[in-house]
C-alpha atoms as a PDB file:
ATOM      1  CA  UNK A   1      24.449  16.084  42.763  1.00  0.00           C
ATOM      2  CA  UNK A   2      24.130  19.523  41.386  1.00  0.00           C
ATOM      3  CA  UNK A   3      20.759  19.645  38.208  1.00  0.00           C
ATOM      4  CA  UNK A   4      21.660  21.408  35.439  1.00  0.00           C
ATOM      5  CA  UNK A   5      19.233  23.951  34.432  1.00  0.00           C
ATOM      6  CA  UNK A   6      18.142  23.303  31.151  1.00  0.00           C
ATOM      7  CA  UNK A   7      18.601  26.127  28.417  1.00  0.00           C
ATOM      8  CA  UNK A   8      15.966  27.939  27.489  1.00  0.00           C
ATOM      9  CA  UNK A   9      14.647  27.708  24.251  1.00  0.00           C
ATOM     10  CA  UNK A  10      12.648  30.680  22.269  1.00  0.00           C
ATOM     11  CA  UNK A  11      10.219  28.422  20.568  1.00  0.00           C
ATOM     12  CA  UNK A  12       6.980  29.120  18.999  1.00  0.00           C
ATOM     13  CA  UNK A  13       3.363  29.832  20.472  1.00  0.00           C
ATOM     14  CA  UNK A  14       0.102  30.938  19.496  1.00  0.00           C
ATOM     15  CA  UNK A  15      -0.343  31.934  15.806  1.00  0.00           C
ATOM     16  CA  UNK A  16       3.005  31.337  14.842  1.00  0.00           C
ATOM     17  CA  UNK A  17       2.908  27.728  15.779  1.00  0.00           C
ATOM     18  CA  UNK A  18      -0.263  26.836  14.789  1.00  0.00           C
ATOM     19  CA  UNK A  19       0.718  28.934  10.966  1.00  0.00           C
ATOM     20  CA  UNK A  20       4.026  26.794  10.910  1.00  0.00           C
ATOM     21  CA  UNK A  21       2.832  23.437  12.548  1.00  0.00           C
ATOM     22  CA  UNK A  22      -0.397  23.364  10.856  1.00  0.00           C
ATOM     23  CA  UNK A  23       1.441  23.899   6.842  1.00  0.00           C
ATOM     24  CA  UNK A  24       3.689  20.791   8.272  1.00  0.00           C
ATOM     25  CA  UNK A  25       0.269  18.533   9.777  1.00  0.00           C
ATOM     26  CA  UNK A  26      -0.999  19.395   6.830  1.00  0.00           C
ATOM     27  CA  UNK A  27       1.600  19.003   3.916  1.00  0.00           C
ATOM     28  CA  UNK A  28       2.085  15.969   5.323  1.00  0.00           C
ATOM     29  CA  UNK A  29      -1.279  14.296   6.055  1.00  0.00           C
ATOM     30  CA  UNK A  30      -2.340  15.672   2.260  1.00  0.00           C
ATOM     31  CA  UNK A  31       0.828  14.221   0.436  1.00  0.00           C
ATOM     32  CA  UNK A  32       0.733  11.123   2.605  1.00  0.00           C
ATOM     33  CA  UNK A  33      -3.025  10.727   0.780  1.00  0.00           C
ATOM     34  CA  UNK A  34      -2.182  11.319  -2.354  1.00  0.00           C
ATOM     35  CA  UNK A  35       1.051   9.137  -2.461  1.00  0.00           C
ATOM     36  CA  UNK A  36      -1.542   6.478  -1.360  1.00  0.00           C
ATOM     37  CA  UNK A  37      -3.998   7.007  -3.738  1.00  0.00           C
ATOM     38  CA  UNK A  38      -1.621   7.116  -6.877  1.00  0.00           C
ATOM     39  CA  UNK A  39       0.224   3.830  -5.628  1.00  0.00           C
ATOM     40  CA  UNK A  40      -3.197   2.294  -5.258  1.00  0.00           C
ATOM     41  CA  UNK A  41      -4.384   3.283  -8.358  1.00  0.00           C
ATOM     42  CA  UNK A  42      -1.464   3.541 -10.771  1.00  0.00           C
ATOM     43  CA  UNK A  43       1.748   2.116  -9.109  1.00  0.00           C
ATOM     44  CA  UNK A  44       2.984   5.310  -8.875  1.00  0.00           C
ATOM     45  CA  UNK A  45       4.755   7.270  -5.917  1.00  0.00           C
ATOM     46  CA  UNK A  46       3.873  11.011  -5.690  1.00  0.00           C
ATOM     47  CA  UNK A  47       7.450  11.882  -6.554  1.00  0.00           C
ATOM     48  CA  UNK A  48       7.115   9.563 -10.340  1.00  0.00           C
ATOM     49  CA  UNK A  49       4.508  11.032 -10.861  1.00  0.00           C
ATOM     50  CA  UNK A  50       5.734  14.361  -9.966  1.00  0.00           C
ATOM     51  CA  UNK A  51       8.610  13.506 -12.217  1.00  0.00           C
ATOM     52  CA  UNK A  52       6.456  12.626 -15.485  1.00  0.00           C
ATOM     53  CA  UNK A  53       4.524  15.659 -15.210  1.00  0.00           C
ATOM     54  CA  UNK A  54       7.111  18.023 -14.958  1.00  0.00           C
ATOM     55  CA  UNK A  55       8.754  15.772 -17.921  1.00  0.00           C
ATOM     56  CA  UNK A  56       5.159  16.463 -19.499  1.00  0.00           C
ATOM     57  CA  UNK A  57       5.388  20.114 -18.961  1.00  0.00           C
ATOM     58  CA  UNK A  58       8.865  20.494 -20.151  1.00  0.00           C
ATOM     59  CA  UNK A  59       9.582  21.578 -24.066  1.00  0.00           C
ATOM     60  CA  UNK A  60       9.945  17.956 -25.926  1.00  0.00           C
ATOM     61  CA  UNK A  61       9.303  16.195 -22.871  1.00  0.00           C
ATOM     62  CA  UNK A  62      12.747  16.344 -21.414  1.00  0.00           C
ATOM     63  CA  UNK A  63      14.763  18.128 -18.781  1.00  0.00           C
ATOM     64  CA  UNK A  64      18.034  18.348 -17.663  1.00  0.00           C
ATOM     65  CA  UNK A  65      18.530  15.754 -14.532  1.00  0.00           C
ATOM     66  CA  UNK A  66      19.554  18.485 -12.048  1.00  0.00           C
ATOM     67  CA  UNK A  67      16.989  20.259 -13.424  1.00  0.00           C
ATOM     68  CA  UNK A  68      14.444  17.754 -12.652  1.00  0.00           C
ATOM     69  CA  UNK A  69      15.961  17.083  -9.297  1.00  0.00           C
ATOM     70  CA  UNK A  70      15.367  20.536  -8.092  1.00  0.00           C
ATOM     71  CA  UNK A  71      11.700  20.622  -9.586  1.00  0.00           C
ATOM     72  CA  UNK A  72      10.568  17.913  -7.633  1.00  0.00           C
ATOM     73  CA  UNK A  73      12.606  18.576  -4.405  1.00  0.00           C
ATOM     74  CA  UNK A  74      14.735  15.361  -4.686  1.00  0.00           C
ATOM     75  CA  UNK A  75      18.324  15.420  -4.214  1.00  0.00           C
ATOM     76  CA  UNK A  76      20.508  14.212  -7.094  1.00  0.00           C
ATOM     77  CA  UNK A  77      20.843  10.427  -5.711  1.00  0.00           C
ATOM     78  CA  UNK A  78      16.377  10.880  -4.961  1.00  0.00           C
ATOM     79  CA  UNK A  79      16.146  11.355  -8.631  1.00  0.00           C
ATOM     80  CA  UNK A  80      17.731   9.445  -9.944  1.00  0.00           C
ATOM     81  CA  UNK A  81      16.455   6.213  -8.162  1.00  0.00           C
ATOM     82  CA  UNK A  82      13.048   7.911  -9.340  1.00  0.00           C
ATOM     83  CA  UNK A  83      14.167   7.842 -12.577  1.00  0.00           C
ATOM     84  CA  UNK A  84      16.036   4.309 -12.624  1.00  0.00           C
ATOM     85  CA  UNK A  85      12.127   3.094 -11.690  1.00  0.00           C
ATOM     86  CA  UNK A  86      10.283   5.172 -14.552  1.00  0.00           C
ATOM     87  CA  UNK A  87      13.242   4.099 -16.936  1.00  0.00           C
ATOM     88  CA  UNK A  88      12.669   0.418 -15.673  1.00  0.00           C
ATOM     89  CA  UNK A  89       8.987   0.589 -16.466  1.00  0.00           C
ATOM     90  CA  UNK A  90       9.224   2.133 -19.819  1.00  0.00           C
ATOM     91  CA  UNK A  91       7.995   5.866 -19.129  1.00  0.00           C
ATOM     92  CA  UNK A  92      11.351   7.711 -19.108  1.00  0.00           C
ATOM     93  CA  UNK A  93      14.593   7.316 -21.332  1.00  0.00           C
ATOM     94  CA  UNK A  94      17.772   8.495 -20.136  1.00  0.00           C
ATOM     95  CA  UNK A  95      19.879  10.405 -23.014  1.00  0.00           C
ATOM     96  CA  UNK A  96      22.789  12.760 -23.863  1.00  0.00           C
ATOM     97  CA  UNK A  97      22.398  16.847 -23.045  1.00  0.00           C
ATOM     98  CA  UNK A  98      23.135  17.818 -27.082  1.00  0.00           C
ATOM     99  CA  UNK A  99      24.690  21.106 -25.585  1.00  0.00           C
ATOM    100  CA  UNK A 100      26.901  19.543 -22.932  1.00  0.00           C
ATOM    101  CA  UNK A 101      27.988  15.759 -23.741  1.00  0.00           C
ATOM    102  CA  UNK A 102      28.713  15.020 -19.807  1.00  0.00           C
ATOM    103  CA  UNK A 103      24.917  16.252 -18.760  1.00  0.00           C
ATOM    104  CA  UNK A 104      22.117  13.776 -18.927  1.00  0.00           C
ATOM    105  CA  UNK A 105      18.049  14.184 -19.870  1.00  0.00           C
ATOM    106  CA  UNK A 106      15.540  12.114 -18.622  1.00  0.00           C
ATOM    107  CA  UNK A 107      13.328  12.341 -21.371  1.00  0.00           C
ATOM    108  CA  UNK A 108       8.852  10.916 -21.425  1.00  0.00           C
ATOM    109  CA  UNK A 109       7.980   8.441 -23.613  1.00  0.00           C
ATOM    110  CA  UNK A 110       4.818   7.963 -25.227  1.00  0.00           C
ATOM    111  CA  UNK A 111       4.139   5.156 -22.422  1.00  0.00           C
ATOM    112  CA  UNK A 112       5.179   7.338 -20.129  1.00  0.00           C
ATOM    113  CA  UNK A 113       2.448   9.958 -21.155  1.00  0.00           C
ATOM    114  CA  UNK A 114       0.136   7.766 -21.128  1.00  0.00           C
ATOM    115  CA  UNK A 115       0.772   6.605 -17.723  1.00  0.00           C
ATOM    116  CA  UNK A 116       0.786  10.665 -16.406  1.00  0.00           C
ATOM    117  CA  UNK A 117      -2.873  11.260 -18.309  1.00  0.00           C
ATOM    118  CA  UNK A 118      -4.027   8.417 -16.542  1.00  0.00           C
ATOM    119  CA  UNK A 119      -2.728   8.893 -13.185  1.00  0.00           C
ATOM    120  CA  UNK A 120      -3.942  12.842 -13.899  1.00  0.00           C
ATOM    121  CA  UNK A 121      -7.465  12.327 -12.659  1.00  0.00           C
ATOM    122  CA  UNK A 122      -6.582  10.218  -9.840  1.00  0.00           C
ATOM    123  CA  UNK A 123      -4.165  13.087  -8.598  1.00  0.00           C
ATOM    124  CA  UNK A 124      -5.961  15.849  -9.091  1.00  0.00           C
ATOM    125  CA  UNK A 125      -9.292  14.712  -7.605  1.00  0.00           C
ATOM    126  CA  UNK A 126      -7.379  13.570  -4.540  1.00  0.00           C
ATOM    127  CA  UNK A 127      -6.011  17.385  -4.479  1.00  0.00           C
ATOM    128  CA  UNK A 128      -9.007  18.834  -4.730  1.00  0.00           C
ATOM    129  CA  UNK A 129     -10.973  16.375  -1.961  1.00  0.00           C
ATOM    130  CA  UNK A 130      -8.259  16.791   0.524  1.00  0.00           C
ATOM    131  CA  UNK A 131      -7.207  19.987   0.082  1.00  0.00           C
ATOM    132  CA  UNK A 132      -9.331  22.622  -2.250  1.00  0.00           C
ATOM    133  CA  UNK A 133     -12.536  21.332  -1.667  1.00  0.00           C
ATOM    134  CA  UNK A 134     -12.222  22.154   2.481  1.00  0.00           C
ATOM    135  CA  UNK A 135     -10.909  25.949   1.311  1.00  0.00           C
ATOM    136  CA  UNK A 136     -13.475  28.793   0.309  1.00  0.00           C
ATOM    137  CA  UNK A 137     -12.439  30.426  -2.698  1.00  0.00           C
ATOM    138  CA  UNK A 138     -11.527  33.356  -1.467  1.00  0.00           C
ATOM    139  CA  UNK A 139      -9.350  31.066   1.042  1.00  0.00           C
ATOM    140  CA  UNK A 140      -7.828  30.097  -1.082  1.00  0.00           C
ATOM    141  CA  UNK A 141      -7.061  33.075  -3.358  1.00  0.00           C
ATOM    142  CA  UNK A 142      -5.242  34.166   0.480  1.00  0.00           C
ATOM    143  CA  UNK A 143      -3.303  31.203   0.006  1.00  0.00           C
ATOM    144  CA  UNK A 144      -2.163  31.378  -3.315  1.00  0.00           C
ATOM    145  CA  UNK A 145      -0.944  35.333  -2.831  1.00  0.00           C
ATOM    146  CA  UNK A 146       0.631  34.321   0.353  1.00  0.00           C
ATOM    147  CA  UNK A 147       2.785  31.173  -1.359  1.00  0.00           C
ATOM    148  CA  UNK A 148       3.606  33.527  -4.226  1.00  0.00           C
ATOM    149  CA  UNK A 149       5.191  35.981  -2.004  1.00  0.00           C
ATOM    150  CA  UNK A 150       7.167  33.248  -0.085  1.00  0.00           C
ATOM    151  CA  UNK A 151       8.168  31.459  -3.157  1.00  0.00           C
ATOM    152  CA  UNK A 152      11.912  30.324  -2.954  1.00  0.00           C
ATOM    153  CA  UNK A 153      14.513  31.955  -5.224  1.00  0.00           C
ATOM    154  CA  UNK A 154      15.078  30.614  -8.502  1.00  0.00           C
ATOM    155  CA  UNK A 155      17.048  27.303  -8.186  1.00  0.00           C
ATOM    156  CA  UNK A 156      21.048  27.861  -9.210  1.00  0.00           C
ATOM    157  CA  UNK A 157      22.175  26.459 -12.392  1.00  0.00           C
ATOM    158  CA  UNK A 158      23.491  22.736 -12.130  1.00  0.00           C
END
């Protein structure tokens, strides 16, 4: 029986690897922590409370659903079983886009706010334990010049 060779594969070594499998070890060891901690803590996922603070950050508290969904890195259907929960729990109400009656807002309430300043500590000293804290400031100056310059396009209009 003849063996087939296998194809081969350009794949990456060295630096590149360890650049580009090191950002994914470590994206996903540090989110893994933090989605932890907040769910611990607040009974929140990382990606609710992603959702109320860019909610928080947004004029009046709302945004446009697509909007949100591409904010957060959900897909439509992500986001919107995000924001069935928050709705659920009272931190989010859903209404009507005044400028386009077949568009939807998720929209904070107060609760909601209150739930995001509370979970605020608990996020952002998990950020900066497993993640700022083990960078030198210049580090991480580096860093933040290096994700500005690969910073996706702006998101298409929904």
């Amino acid at each position: 029986m003849a063996t087939r060779a296998k194809p081969k594969l350009d794949g990456l070594e060295g630096s590149d690897l360890g650049s580009w499998g090191g950002f994914l070890q470590t994206y996903a060891r540090v989110v893994g922590r933090l989605d932890s901690e907040l769910r611990a803590a607040h009974g929140l996922s990382l990606s609710a409370y992603e959702v109320l603070m860019r909610l928080g950050r947004a004029d009046g508290g709302r945004l446009r659903m697509c909007d949100l969904a591409s904010s957060v890195l959900l897909s439509p259907s992500g986001i919107t079983r995000v924001v069935d929960r928050l709705v659920a729990e009272g931190f989010v109400e859903r209404s009507c886009d005044p400028t386009d009656g077949r568009g939807r807002h998720a929209v904070l309430t107060e609760r909601g706010q209150q739930k995001l300043v509370d979970a605020q500590h608990t996020h952002l000293a998990g950020v900066r334990e497993a993640f700022l804290e083990r960078l030198t400031p210049d580090e991480r100056e580096h860093l933040a010049a290096i994700w500005a310059r690969l910073a996706p396009l702006p998101a298409e209009a929904c």
